[in-house]
N, C-alpha and C. Protein backbone atom coordinates (compact mmCIF):
# COMPACT_ATOMS: atom_id res chain seq x y z
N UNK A 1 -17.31 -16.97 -8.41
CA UNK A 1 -17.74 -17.90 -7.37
C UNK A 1 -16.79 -17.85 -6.18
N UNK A 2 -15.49 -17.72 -6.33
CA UNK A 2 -14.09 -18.04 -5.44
C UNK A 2 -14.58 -16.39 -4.94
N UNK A 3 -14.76 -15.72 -5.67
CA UNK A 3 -15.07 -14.13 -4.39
C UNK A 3 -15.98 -14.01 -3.91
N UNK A 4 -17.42 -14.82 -4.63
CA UNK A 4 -18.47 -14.52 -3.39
C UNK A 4 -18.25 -15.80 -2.30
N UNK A 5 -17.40 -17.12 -2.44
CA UNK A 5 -16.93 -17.29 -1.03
C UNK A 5 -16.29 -17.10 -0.42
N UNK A 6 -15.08 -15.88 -0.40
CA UNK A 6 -14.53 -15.63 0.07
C UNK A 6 -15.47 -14.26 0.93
N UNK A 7 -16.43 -13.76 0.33
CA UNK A 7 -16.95 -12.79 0.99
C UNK A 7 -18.04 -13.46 2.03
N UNK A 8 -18.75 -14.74 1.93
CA UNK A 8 -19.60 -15.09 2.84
C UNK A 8 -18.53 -16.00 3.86
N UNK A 9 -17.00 -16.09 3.92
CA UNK A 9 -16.47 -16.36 4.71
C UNK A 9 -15.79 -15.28 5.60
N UNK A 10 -15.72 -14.52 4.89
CA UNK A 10 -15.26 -13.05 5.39
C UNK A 10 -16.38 -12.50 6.78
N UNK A 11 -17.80 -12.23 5.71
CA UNK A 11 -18.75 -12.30 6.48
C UNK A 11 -18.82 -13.13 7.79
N UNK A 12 -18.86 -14.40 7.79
CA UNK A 12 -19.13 -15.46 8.97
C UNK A 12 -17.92 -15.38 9.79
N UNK A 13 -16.57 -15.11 9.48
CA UNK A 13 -15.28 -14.88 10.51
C UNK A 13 -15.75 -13.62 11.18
N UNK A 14 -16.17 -12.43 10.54
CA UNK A 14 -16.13 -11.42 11.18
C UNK A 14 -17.27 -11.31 12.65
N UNK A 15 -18.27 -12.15 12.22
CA UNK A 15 -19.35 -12.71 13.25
C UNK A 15 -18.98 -13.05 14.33
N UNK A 16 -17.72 -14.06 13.72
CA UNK A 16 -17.72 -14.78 15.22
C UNK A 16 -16.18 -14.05 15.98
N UNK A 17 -16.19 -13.47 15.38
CA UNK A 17 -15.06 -12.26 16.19
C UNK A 17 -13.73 -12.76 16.04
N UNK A 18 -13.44 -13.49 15.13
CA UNK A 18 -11.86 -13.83 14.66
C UNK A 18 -11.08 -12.88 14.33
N UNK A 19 -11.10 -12.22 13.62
CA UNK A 19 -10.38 -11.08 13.30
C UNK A 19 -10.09 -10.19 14.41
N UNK A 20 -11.17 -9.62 14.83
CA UNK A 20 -11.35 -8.51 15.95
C UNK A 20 -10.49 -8.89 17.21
N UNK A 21 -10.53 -10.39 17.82
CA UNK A 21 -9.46 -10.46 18.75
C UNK A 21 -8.09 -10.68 18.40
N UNK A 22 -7.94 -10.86 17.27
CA UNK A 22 -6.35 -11.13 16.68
C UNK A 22 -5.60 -9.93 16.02
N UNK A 23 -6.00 -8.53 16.67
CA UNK A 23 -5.65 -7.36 15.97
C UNK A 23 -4.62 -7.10 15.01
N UNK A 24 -3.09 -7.61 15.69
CA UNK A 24 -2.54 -7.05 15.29
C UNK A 24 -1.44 -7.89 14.00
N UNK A 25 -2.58 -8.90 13.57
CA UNK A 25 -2.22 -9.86 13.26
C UNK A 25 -2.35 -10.20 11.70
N UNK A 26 -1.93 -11.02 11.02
CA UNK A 26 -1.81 -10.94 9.91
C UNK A 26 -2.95 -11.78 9.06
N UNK A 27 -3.69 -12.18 10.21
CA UNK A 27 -5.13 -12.24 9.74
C UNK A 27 -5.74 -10.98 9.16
N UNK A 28 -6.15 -10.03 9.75
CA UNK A 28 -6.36 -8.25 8.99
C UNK A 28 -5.74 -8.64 8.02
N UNK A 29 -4.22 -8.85 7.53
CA UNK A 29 -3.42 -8.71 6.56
C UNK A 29 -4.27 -9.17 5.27
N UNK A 30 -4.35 -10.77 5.78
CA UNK A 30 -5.04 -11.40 4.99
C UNK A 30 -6.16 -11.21 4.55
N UNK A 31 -6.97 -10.37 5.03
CA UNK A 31 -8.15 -9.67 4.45
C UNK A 31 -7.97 -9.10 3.17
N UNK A 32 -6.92 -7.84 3.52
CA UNK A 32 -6.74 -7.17 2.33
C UNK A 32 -5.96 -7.84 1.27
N UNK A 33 -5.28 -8.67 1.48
CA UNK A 33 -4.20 -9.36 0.61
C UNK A 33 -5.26 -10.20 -0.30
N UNK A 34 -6.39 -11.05 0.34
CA UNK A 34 -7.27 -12.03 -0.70
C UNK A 34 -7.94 -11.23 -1.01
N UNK A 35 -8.19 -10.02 -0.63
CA UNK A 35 -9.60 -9.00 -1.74
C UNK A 35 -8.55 -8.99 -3.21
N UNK A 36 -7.29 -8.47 -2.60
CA UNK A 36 -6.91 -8.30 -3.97
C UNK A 36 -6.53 -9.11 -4.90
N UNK A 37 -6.21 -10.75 -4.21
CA UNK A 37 -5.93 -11.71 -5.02
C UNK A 37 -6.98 -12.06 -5.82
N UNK A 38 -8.12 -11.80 -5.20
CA UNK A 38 -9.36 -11.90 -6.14
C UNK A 38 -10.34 -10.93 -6.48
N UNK A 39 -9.51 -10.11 -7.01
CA UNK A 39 -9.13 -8.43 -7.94
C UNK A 39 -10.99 -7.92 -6.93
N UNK A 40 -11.05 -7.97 -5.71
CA UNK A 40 -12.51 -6.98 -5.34
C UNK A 40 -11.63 -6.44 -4.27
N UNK A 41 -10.91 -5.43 -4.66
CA UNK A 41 -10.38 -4.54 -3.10
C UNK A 41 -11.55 -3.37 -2.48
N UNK A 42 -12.54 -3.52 -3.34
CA UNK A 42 -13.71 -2.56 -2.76
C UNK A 42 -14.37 -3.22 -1.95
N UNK A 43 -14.47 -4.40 -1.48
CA UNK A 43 -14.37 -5.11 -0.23
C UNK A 43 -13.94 -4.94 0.65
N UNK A 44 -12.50 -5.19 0.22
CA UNK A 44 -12.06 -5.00 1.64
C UNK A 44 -12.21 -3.40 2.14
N UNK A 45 -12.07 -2.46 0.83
CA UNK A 45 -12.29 -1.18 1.42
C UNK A 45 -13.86 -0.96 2.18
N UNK A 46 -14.54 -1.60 1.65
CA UNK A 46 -15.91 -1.69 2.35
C UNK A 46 -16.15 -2.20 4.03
N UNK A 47 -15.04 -3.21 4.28
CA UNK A 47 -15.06 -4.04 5.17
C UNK A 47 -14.44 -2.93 6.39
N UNK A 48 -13.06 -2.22 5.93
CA UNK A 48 -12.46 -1.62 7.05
C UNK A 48 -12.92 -0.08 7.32
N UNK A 49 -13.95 0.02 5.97
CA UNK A 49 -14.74 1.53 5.87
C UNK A 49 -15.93 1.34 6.97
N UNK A 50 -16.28 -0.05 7.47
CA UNK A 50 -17.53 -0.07 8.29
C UNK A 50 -17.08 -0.92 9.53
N UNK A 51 -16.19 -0.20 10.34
CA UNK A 51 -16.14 -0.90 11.81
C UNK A 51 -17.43 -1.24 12.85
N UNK A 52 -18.27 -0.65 12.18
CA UNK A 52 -19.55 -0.67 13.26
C UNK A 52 -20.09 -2.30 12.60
N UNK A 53 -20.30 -2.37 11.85
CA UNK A 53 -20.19 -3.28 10.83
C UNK A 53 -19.82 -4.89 11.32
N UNK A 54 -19.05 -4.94 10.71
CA UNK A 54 -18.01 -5.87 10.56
C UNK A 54 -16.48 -6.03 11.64
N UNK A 55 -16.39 -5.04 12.78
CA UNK A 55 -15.43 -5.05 13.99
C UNK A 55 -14.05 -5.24 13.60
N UNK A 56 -13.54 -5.15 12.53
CA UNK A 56 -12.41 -5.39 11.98
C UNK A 56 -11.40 -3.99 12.09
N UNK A 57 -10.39 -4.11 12.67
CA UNK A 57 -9.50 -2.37 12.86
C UNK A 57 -8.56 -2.66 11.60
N UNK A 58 -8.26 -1.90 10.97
CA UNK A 58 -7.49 -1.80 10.18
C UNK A 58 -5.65 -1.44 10.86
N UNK A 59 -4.87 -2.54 10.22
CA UNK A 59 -3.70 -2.20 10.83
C UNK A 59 -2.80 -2.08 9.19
N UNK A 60 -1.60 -1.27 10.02
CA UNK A 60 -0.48 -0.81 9.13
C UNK A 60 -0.19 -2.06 7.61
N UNK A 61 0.28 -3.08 7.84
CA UNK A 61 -0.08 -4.08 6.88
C UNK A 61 -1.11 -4.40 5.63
N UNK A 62 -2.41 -4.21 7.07
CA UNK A 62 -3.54 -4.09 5.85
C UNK A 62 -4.13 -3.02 5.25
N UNK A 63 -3.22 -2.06 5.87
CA UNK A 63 -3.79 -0.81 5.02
C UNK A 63 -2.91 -0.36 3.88
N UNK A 64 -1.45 -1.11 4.18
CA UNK A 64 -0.95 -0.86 2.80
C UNK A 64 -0.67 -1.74 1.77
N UNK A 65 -1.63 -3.31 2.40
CA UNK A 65 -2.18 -3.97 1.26
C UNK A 65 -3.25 -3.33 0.21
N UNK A 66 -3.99 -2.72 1.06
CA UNK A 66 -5.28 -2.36 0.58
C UNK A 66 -4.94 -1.02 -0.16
N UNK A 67 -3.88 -0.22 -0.03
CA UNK A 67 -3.70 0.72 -1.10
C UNK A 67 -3.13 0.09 -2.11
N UNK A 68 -1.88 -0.75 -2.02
CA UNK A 68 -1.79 -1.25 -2.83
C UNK A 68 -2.47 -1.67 -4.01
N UNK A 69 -3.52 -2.58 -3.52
CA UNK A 69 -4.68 -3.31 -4.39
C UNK A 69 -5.58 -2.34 -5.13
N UNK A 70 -5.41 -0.48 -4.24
CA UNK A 70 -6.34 0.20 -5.83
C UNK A 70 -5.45 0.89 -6.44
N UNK A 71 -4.04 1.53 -5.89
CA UNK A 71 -3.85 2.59 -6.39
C UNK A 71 -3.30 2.65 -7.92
N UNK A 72 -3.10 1.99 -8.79
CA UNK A 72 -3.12 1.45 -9.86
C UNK A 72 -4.25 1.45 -10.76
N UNK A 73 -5.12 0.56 -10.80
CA UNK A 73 -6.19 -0.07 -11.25
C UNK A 73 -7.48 1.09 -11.19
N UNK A 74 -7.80 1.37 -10.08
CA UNK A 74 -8.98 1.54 -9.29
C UNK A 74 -9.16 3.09 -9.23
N UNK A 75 -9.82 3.38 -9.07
CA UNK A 75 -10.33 5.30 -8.98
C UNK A 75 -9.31 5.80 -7.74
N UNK A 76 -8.78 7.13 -8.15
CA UNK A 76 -7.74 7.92 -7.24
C UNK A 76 -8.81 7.77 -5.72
N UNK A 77 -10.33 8.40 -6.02
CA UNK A 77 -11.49 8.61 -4.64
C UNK A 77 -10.82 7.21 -4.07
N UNK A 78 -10.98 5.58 -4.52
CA UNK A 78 -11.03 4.73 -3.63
C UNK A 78 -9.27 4.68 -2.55
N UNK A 79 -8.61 5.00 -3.06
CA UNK A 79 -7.17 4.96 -3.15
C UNK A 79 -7.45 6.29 -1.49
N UNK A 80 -8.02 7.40 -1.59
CA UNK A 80 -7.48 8.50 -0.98
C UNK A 80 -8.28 8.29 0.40
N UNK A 81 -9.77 7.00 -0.31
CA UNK A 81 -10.62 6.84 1.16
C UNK A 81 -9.86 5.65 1.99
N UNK A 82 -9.03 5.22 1.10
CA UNK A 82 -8.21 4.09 2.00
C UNK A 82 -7.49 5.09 2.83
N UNK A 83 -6.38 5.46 2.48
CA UNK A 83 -5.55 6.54 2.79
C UNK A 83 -6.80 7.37 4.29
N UNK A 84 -7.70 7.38 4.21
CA UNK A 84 -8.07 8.21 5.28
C UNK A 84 -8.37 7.80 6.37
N UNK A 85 -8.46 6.15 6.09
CA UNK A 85 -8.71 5.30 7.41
C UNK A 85 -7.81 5.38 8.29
N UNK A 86 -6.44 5.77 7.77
CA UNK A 86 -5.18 5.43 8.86
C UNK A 86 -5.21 6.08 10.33
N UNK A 87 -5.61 7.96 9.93
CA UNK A 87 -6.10 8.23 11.44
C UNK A 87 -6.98 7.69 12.09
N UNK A 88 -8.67 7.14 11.24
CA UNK A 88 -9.37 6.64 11.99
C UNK A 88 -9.04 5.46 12.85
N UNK A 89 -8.18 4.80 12.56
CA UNK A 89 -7.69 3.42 13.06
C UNK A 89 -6.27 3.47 14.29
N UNK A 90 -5.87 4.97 14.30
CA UNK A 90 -4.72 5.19 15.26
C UNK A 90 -3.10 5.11 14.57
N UNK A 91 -3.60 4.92 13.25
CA UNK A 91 -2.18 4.54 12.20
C UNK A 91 -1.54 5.99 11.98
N UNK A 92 -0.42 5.98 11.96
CA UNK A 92 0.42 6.62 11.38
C UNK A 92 -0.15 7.61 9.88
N UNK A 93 -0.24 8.94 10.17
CA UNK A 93 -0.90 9.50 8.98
C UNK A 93 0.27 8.91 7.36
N UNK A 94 -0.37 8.34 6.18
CA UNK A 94 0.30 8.01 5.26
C UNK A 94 1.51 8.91 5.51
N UNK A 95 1.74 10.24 5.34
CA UNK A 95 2.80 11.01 5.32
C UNK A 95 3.78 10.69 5.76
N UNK A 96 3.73 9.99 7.04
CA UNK A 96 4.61 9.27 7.72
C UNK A 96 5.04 7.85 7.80
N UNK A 97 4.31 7.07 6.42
CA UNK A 97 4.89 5.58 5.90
C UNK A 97 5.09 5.69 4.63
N UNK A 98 6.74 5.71 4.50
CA UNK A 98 6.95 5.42 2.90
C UNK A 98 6.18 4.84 1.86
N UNK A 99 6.01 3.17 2.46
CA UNK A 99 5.52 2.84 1.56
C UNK A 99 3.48 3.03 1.10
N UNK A 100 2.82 3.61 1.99
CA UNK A 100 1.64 4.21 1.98
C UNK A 100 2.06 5.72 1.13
N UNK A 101 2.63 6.65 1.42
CA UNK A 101 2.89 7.64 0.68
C UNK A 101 3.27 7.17 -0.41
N UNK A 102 4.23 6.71 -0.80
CA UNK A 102 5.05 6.78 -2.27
C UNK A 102 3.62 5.94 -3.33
N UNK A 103 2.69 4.93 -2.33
CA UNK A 103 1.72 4.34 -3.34
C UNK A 103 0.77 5.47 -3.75
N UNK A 104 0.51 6.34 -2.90
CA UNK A 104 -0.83 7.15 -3.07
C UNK A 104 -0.22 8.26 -4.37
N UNK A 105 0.85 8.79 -3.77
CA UNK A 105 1.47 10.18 -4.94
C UNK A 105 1.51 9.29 -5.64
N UNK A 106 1.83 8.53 -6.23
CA UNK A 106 1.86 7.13 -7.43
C UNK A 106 0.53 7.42 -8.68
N UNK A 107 -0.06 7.17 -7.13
CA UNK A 107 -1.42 6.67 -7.88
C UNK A 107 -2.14 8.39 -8.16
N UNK A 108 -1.58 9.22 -7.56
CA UNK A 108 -2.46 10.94 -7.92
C UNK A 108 -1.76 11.24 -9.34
N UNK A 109 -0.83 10.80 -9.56
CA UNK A 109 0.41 11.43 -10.68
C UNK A 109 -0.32 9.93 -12.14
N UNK A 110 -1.02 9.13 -11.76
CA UNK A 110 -1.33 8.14 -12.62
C UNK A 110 -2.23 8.76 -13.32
N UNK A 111 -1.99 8.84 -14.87
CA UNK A 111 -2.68 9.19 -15.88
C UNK A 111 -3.87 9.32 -15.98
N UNK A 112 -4.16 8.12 -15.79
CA UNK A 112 -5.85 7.47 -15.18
C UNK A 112 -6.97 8.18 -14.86
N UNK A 113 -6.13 8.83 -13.66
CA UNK A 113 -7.36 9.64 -12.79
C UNK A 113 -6.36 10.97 -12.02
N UNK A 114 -4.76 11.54 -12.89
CA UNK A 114 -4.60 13.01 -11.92
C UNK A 114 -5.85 14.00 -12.87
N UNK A 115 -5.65 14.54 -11.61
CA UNK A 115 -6.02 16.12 -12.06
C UNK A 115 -5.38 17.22 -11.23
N UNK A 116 -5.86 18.53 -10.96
CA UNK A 116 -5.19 18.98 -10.37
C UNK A 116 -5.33 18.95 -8.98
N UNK A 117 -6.19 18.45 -8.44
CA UNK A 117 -6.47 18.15 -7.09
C UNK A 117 -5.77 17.09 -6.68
N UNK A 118 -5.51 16.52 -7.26
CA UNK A 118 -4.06 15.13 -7.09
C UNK A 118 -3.05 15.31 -6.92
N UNK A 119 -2.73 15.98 -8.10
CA UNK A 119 -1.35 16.59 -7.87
C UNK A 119 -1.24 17.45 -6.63
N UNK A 120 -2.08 18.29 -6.26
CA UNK A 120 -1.64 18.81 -4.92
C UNK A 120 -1.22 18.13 -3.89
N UNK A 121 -2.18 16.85 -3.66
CA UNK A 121 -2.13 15.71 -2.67
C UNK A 121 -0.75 15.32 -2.78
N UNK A 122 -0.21 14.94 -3.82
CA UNK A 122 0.96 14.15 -4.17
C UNK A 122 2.15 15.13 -3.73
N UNK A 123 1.95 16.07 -4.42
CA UNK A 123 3.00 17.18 -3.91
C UNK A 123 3.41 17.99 -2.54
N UNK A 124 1.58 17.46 -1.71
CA UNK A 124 2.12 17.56 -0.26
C UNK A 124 2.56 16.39 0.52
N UNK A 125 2.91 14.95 -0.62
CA UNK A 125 3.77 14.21 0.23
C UNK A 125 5.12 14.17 0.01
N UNK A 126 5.40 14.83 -1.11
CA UNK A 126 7.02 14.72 -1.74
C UNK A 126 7.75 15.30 -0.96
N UNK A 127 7.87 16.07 0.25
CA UNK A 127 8.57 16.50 0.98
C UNK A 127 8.91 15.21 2.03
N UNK A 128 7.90 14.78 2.71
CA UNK A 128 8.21 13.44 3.41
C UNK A 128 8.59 12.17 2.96
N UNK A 129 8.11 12.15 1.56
CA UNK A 129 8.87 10.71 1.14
C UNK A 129 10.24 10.99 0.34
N UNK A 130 10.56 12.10 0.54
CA UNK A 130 12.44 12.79 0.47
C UNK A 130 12.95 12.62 1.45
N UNK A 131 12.37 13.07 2.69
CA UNK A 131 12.81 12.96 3.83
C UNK A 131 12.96 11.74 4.67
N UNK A 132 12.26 10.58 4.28
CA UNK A 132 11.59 9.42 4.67
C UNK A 132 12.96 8.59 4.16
N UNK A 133 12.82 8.91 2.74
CA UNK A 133 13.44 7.98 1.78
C UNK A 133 15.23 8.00 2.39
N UNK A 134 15.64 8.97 2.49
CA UNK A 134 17.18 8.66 2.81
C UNK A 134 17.35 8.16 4.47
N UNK A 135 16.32 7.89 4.67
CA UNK A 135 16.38 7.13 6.53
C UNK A 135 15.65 5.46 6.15
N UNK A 136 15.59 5.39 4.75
CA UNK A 136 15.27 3.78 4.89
C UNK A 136 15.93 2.89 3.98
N UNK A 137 16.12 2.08 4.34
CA UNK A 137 16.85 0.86 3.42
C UNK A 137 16.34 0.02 2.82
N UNK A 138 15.73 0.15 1.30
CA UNK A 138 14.38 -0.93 1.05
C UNK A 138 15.37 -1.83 -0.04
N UNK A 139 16.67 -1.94 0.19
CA UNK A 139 17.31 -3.10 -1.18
C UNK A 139 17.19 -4.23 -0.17
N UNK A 140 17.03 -4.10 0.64
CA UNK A 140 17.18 -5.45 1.31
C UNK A 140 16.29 -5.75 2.38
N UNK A 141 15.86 -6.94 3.06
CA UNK A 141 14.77 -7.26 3.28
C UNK A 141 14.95 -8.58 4.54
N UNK A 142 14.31 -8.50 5.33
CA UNK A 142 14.61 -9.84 6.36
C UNK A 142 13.53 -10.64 6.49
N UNK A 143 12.81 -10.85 5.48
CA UNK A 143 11.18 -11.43 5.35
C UNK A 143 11.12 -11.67 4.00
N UNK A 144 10.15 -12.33 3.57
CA UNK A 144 9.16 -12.40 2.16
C UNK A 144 8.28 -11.03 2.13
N UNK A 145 7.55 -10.74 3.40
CA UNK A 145 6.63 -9.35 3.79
C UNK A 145 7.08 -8.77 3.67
N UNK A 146 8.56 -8.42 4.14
CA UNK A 146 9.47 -7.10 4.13
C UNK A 146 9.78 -6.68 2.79
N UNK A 147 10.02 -7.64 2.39
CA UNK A 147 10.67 -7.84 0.62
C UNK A 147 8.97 -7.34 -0.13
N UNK A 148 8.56 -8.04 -0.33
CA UNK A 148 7.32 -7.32 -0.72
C UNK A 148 6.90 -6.23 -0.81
N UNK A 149 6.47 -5.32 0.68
CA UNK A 149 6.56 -4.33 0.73
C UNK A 149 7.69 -3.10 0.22
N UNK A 150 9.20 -3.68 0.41
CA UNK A 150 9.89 -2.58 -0.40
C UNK A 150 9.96 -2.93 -2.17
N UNK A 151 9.52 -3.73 -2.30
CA UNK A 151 8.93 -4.01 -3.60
C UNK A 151 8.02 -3.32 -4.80
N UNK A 152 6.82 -2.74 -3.60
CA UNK A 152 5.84 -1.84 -3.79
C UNK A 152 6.22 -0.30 -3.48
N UNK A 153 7.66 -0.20 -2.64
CA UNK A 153 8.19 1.25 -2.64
C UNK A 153 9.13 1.20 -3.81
N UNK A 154 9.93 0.50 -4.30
CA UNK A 154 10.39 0.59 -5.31
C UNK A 154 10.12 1.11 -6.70
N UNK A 155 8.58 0.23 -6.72
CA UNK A 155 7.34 0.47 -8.00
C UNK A 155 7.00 1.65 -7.99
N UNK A 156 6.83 2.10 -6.91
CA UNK A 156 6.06 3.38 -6.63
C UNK A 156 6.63 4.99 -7.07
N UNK A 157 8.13 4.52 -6.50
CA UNK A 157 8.75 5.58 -6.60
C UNK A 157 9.51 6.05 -8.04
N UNK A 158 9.56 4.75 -8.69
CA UNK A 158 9.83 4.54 -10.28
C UNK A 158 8.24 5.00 -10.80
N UNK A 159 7.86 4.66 -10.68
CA UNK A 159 6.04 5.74 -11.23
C UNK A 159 6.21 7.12 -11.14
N UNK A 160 6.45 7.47 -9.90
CA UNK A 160 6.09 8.35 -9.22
C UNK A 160 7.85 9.29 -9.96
N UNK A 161 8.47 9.40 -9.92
CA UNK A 161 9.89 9.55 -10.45
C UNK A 161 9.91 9.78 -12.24
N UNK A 162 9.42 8.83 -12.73
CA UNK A 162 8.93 8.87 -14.37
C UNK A 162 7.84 9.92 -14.68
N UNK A 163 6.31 10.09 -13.51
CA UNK A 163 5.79 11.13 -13.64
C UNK A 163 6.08 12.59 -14.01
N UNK A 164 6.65 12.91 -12.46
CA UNK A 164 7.22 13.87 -11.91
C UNK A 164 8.25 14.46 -13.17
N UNK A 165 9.27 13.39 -13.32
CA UNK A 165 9.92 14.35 -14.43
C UNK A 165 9.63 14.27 -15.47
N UNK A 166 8.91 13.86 -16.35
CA UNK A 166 8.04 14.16 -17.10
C UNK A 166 7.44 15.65 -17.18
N UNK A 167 6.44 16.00 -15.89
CA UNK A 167 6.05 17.33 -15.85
C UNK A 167 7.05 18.32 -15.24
N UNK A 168 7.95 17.96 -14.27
CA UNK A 168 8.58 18.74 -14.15
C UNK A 168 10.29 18.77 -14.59
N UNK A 169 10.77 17.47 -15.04
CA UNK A 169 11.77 18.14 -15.76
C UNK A 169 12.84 17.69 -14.12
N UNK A 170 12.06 16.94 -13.30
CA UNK A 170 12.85 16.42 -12.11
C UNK A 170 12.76 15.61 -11.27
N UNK A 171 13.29 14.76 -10.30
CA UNK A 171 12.90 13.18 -9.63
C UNK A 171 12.59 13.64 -8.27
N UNK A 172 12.30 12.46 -7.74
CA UNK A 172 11.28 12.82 -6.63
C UNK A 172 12.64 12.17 -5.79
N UNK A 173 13.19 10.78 -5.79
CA UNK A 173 14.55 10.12 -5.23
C UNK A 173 15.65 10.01 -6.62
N UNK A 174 16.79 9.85 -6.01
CA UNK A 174 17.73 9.54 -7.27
C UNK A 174 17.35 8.24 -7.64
N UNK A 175 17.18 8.09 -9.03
CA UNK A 175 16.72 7.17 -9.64
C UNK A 175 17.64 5.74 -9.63
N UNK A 176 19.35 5.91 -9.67
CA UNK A 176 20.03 5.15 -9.66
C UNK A 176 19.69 4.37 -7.89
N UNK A 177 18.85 5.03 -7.26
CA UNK A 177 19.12 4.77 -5.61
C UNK A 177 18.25 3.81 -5.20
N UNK A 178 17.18 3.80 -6.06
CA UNK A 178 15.84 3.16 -6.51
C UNK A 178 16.27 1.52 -6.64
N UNK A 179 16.06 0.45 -5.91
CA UNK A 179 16.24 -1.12 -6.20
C UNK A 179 15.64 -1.57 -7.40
N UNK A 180 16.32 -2.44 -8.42
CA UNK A 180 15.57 -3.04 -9.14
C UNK A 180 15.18 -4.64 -8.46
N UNK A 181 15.88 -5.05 -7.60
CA UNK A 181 15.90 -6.24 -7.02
C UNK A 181 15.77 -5.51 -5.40
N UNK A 182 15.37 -6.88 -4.87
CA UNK A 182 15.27 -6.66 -3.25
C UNK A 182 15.79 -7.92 -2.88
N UNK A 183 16.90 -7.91 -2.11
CA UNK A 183 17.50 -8.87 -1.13
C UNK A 183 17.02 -9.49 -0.50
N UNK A 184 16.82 -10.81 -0.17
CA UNK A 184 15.67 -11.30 1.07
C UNK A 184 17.23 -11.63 2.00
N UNK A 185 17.63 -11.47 3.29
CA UNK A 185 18.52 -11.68 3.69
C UNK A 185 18.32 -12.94 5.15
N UNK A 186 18.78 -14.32 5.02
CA UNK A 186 18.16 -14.84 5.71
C UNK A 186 19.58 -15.40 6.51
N UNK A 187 19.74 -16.16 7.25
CA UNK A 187 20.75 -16.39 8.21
C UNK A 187 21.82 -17.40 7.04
N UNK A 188 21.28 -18.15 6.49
CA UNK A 188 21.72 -19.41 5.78
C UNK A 188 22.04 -18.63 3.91
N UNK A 189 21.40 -17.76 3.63
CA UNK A 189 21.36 -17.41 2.15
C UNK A 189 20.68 -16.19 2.03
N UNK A 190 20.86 -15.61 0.66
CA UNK A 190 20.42 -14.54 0.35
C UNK A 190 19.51 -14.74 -0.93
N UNK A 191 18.49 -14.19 -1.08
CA UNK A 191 17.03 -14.75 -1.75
C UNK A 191 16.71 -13.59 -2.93
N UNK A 192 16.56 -13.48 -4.13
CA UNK A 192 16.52 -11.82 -5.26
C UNK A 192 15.06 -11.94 -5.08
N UNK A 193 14.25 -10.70 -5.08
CA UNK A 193 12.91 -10.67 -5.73
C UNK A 193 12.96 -9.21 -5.97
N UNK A 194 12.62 -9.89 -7.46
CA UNK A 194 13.19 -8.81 -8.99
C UNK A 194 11.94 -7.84 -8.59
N UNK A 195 11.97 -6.39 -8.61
CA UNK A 195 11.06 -5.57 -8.95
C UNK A 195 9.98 -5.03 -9.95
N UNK A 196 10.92 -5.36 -11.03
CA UNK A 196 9.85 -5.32 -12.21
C UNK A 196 9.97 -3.84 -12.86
N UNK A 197 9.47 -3.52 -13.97
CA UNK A 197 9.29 -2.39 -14.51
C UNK A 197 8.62 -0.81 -13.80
């Protein structure tokens, strides 16, 4: 019931052009963030798959909510059609966002659904999220969002790291380099949010 009103509200915002003038805003965010709170991210992939549609642009945030929300769970196809919106939308090809790359090779190397057509995918991002990875600092965090997100690079790269050497016998980042916690760093205090397994 709570997802089909969230989808006939989805529906009626997108009507009246809420989203569409607030681009860059964390309204989009919130799109993808409640599909997945209420486990239908083929929604939202539906929603930012049909701009003619529904007028909604997909931004950096909500597109790596929205990988987030399949690459796990959900078929590698839905995971790689997210992943393809980013040029359509003017985004940064995944290759070039950690935390969009490290989810997708994640999710190609996931039991679930690799094959060998995955693994290729995955293996043509491991060069950039090597390269990526020693130019970013994800133990620590100046947001709840920020923290979050290196949260989901953390996860990712511990997947993606456990895979990898598994088949090959080698890591994708040094594993010790990998956060188990993320710092929230705020003017007054410093905040843990534990990573998880």
């Amino acid at each position: 019931m709570e997802q089909e009103n969230f989808q006939l509200d989805l529906q009626r915002l997108s009507q009246v052009g809420l989203f569409y003038h607030d681009e860059g805003s964390s309204n989009l965010t919130f799109c993808s963030e409640r599909c997945e709170q209420l486990s239908c991210p083929q929604l939202s992939l539906q929603v930012f798959g049909n701009f003619a549609k529904y007028q909604l642009a997909l931004t950096l945030p909500a597109g790596r909510w929205l990988i987030h929300s399949l690459y796990v769970q959900h078929p590698i196809s839905s995971t790689l059609l997210a992943a393809s919106f980013y040029p359509a939308y003017g985004l940064p090809h995944i290759s070039e966002d950690l935390p969009s790359a490290a989810m997708v090779a994640a999710a190609c190397h996931n039991d679930k659904h690799k094959t060998d057509e995955t693994i290729k995918v995955a293996e043509a991002l491991l060069p950039n999220i090597r390269k990526m990875w020693t130019n970013e600092e994800i133990g620590t965090a100046k947001s709840l969002d920020e923290a979050r997100v290196n949260q989901w690079v953390s996860l990712s790269l511990r997947r993606l790291n456990n895979a990898v050497q598994r088949e090959k016998g080698e890591v994708v980042v040094p594993l010790k380099a990998v956060p188990t916690k993320i710092i929230i760093e705020r003017a007054s205090s410093a905040t843990h949010l534990n990573v998880g397994a």
